[in-house]
C-alpha atoms as a PDB file:
ATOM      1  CA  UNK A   1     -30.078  -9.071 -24.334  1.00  0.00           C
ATOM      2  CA  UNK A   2     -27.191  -9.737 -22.295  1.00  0.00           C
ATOM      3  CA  UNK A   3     -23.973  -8.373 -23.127  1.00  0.00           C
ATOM      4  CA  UNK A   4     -20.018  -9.419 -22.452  1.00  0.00           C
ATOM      5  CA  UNK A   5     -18.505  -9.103 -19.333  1.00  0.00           C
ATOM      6  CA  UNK A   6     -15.624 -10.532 -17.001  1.00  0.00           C
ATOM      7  CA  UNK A   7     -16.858 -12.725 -14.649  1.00  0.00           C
ATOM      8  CA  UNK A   8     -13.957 -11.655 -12.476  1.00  0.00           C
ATOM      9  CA  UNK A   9     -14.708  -8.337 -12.330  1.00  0.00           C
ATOM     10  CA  UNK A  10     -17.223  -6.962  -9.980  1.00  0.00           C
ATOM     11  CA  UNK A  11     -18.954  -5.405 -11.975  1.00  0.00           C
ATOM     12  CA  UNK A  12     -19.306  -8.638 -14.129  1.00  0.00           C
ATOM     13  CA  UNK A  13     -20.278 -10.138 -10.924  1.00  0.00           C
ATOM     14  CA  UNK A  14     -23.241  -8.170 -10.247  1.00  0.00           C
ATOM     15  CA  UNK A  15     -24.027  -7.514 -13.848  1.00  0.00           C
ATOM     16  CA  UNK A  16     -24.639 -11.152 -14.464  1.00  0.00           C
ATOM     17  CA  UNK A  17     -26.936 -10.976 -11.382  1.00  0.00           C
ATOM     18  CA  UNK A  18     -29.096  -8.615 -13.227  1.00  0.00           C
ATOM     19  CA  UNK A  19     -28.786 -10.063 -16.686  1.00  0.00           C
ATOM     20  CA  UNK A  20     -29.714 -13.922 -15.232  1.00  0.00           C
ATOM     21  CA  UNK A  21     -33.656 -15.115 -15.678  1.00  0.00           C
ATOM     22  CA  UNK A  22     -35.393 -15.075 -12.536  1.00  0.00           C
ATOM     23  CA  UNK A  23     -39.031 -16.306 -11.880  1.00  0.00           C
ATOM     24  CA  UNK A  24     -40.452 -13.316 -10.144  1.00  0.00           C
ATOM     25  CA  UNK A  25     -39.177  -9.862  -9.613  1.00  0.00           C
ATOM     26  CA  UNK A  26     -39.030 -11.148  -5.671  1.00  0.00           C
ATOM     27  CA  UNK A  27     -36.553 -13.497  -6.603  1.00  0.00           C
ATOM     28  CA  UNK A  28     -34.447 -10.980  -8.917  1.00  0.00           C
ATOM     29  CA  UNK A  29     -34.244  -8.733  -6.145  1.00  0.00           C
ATOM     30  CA  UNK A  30     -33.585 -11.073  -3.423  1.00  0.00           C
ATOM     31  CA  UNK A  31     -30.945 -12.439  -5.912  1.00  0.00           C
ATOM     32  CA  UNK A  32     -29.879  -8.845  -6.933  1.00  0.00           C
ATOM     33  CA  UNK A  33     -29.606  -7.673  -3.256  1.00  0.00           C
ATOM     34  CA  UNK A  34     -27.896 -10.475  -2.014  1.00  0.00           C
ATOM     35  CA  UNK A  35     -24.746 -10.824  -4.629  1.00  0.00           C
ATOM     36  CA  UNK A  36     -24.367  -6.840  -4.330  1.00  0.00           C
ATOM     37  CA  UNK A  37     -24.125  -7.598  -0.353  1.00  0.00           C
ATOM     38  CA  UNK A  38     -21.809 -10.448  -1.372  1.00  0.00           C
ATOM     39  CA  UNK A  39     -19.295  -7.497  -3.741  1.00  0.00           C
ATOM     40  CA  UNK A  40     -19.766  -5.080  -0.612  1.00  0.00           C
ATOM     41  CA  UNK A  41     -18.809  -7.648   1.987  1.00  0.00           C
ATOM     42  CA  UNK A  42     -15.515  -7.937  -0.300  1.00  0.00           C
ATOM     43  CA  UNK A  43     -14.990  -4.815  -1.069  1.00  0.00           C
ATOM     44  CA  UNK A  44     -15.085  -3.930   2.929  1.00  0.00           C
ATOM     45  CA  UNK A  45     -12.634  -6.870   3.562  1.00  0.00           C
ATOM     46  CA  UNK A  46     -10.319  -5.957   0.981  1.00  0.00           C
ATOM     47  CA  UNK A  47     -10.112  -1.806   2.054  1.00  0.00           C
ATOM     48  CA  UNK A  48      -9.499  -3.102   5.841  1.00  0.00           C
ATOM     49  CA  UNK A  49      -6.427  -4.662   4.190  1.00  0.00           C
ATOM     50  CA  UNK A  50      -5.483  -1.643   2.421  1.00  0.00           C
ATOM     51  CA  UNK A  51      -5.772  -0.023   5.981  1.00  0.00           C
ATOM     52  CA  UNK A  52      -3.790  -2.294   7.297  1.00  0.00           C
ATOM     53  CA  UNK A  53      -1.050  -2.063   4.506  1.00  0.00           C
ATOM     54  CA  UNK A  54      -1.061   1.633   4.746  1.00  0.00           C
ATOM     55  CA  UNK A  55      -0.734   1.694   8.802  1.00  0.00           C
ATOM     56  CA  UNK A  56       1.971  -0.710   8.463  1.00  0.00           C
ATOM     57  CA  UNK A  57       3.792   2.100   6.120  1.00  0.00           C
ATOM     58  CA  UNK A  58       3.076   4.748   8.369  1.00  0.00           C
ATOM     59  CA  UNK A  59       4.734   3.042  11.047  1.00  0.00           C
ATOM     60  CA  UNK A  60       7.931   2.372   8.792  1.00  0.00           C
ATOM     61  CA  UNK A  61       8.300   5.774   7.748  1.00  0.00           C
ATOM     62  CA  UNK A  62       7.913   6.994  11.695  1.00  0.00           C
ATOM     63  CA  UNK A  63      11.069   4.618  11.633  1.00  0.00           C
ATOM     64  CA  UNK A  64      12.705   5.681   8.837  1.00  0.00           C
ATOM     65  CA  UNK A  65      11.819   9.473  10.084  1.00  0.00           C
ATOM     66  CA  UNK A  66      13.469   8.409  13.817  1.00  0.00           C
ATOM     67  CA  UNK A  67      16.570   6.881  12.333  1.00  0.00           C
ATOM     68  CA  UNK A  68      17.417   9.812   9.972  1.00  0.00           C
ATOM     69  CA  UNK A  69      17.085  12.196  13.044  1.00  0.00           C
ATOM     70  CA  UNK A  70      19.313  10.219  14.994  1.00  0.00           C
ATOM     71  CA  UNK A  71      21.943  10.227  12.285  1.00  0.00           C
ATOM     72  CA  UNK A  72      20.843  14.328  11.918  1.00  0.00           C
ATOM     73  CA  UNK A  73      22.167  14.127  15.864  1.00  0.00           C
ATOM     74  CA  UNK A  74      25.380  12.409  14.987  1.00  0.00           C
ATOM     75  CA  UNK A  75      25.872  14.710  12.267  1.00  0.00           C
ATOM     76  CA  UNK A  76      25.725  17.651  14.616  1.00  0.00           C
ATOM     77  CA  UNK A  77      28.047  15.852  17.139  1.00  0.00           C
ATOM     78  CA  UNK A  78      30.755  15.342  14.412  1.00  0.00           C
ATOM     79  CA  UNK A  79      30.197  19.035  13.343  1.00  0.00           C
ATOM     80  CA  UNK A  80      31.338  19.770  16.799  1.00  0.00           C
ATOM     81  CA  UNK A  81      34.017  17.850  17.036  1.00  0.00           C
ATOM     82  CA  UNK A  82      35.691  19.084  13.833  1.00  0.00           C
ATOM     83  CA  UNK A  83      35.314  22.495  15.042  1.00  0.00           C
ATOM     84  CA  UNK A  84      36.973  21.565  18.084  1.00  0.00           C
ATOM     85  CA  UNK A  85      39.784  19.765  16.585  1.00  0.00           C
ATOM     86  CA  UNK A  86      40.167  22.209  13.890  1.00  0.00           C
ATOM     87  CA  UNK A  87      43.097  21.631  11.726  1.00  0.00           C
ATOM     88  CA  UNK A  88      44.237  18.896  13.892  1.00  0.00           C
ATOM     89  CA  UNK A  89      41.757  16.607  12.816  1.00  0.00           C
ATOM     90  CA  UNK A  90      42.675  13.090  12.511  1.00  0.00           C
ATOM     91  CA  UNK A  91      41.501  10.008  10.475  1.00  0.00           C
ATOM     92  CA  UNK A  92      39.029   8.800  13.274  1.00  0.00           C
ATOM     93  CA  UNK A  93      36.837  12.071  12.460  1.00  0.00           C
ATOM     94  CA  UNK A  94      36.916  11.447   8.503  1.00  0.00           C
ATOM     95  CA  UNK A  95      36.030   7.670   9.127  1.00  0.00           C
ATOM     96  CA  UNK A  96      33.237   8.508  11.545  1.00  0.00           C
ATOM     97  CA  UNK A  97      32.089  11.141   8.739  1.00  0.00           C
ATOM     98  CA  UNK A  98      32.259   8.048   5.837  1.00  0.00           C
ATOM     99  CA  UNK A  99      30.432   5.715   8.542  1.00  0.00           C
ATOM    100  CA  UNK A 100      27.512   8.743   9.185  1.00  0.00           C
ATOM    101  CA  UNK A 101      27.663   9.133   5.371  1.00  0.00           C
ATOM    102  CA  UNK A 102      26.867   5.926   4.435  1.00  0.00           C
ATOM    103  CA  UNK A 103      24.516   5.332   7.192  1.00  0.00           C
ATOM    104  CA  UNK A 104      22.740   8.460   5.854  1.00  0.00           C
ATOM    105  CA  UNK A 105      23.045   7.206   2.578  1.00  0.00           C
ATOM    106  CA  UNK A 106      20.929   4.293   2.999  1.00  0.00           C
ATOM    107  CA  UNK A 107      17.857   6.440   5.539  1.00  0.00           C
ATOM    108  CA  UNK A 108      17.543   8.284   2.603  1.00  0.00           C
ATOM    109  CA  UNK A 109      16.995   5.640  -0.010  1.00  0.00           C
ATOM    110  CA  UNK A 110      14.772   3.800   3.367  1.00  0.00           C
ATOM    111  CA  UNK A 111      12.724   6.961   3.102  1.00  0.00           C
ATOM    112  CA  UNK A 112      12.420   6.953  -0.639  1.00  0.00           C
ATOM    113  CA  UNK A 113      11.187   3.543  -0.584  1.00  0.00           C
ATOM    114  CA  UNK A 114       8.310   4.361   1.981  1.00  0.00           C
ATOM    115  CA  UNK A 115       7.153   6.979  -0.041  1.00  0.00           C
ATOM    116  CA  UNK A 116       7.010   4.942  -3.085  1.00  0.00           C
ATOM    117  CA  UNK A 117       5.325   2.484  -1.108  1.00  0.00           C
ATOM    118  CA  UNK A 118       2.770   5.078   0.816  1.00  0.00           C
ATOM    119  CA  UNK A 119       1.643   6.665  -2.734  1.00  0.00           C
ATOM    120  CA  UNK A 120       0.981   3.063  -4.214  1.00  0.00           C
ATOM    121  CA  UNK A 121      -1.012   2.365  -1.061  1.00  0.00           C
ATOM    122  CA  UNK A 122      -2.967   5.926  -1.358  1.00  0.00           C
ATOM    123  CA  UNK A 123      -3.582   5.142  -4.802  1.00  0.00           C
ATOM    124  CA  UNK A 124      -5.748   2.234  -3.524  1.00  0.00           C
ATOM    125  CA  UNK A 125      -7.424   3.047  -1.081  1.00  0.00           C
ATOM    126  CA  UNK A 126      -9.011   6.490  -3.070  1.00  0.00           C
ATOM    127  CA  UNK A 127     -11.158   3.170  -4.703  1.00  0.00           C
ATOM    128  CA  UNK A 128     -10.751   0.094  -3.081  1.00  0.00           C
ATOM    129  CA  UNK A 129     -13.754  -1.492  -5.637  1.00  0.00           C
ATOM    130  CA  UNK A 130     -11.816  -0.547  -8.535  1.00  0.00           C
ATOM    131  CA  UNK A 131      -8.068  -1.695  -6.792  1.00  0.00           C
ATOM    132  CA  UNK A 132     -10.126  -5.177  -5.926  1.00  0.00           C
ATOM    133  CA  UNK A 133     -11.743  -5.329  -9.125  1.00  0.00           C
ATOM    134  CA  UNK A 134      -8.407  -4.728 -10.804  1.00  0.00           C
ATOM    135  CA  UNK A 135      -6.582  -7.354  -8.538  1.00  0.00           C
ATOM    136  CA  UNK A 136      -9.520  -9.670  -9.497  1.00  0.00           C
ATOM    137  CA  UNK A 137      -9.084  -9.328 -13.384  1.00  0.00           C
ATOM    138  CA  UNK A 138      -5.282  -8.892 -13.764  1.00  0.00           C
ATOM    139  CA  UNK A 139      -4.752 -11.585 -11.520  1.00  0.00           C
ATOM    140  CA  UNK A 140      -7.092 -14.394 -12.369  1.00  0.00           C
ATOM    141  CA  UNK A 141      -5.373 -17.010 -10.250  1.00  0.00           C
ATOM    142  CA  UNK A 142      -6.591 -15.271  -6.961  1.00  0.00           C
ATOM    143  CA  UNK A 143     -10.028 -15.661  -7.936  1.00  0.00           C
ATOM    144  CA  UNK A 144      -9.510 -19.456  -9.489  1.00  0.00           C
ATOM    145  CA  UNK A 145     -11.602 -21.932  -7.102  1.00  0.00           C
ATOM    146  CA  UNK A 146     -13.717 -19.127  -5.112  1.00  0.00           C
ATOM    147  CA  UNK A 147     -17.458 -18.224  -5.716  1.00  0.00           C
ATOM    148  CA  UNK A 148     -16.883 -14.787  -6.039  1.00  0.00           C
END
């Protein structure tokens, strides 16, 4: 009796593999065996790209991480100087403060970003069947045209 499912879906995939008529249990299995190969071989592709995806994060936060300590530097510099100067600080020191400021501004919300990014990217690769499956049904177009 078959029952419903997506053929997007993986699982629909290989359920409809199981639930077709075959004329020998040689040729279910051979069937069987190959279309699971078939989900794994995708599966595999599409968790190297999550690898990918996350290393490319990694190295943007390493980045992000560098710049922000190089602004930590500057920060320390300016400390220095305003301690030096004392009450004769001038308007150079406040402007190179507002430039450090802003510059540290922006690592910050660079750093927020590649988090954000990293934990979507985690996310998927704890299951990259169910993120592929998922892709597959909530995005029907990138399955339009292909066997699988």
């Amino acid at each position: 009796m078959p029952t419903n499912f997506d053929p997007r879906s993986l699982d629909g995939i290989r359920l409809a593999a199981r639930q077709a008529e075959y004329p020998n249990t040689e040729a279910e299995h051979k069937a069987v065996t190959e279309i699971d190969q078939k989900v794994e071989e995708m599966v595999r592709g599409h968790e190297e790209s999550l690898l990918s995806a996350a290393n490319a994060v990694l190295s943007e936060g390493d980045n992000a991480l560098q710049a922000a300590d190089e602004l930590r530097g500057e920060l320390r510099n300016l400390y220095t100087d305003l301690e030096r100067a004392g009450l004769h600080a001038g308007p150079d020191l406040a402007k190179h403060y507002q430039s450090i400021s802003g510059r540290l501004r922006n690592r910050i919300e660079r750093l927020r970003r590649v988090q954000r990014n990293a934990e979507f990217q985690a996310n998927k690769i704890v299951d990259p069947y169910g993120s592929l499956d998922y892709i597959r049904r909530k995005y029907p177009q990138v399955v339009a045209g292909r066997r699988f």
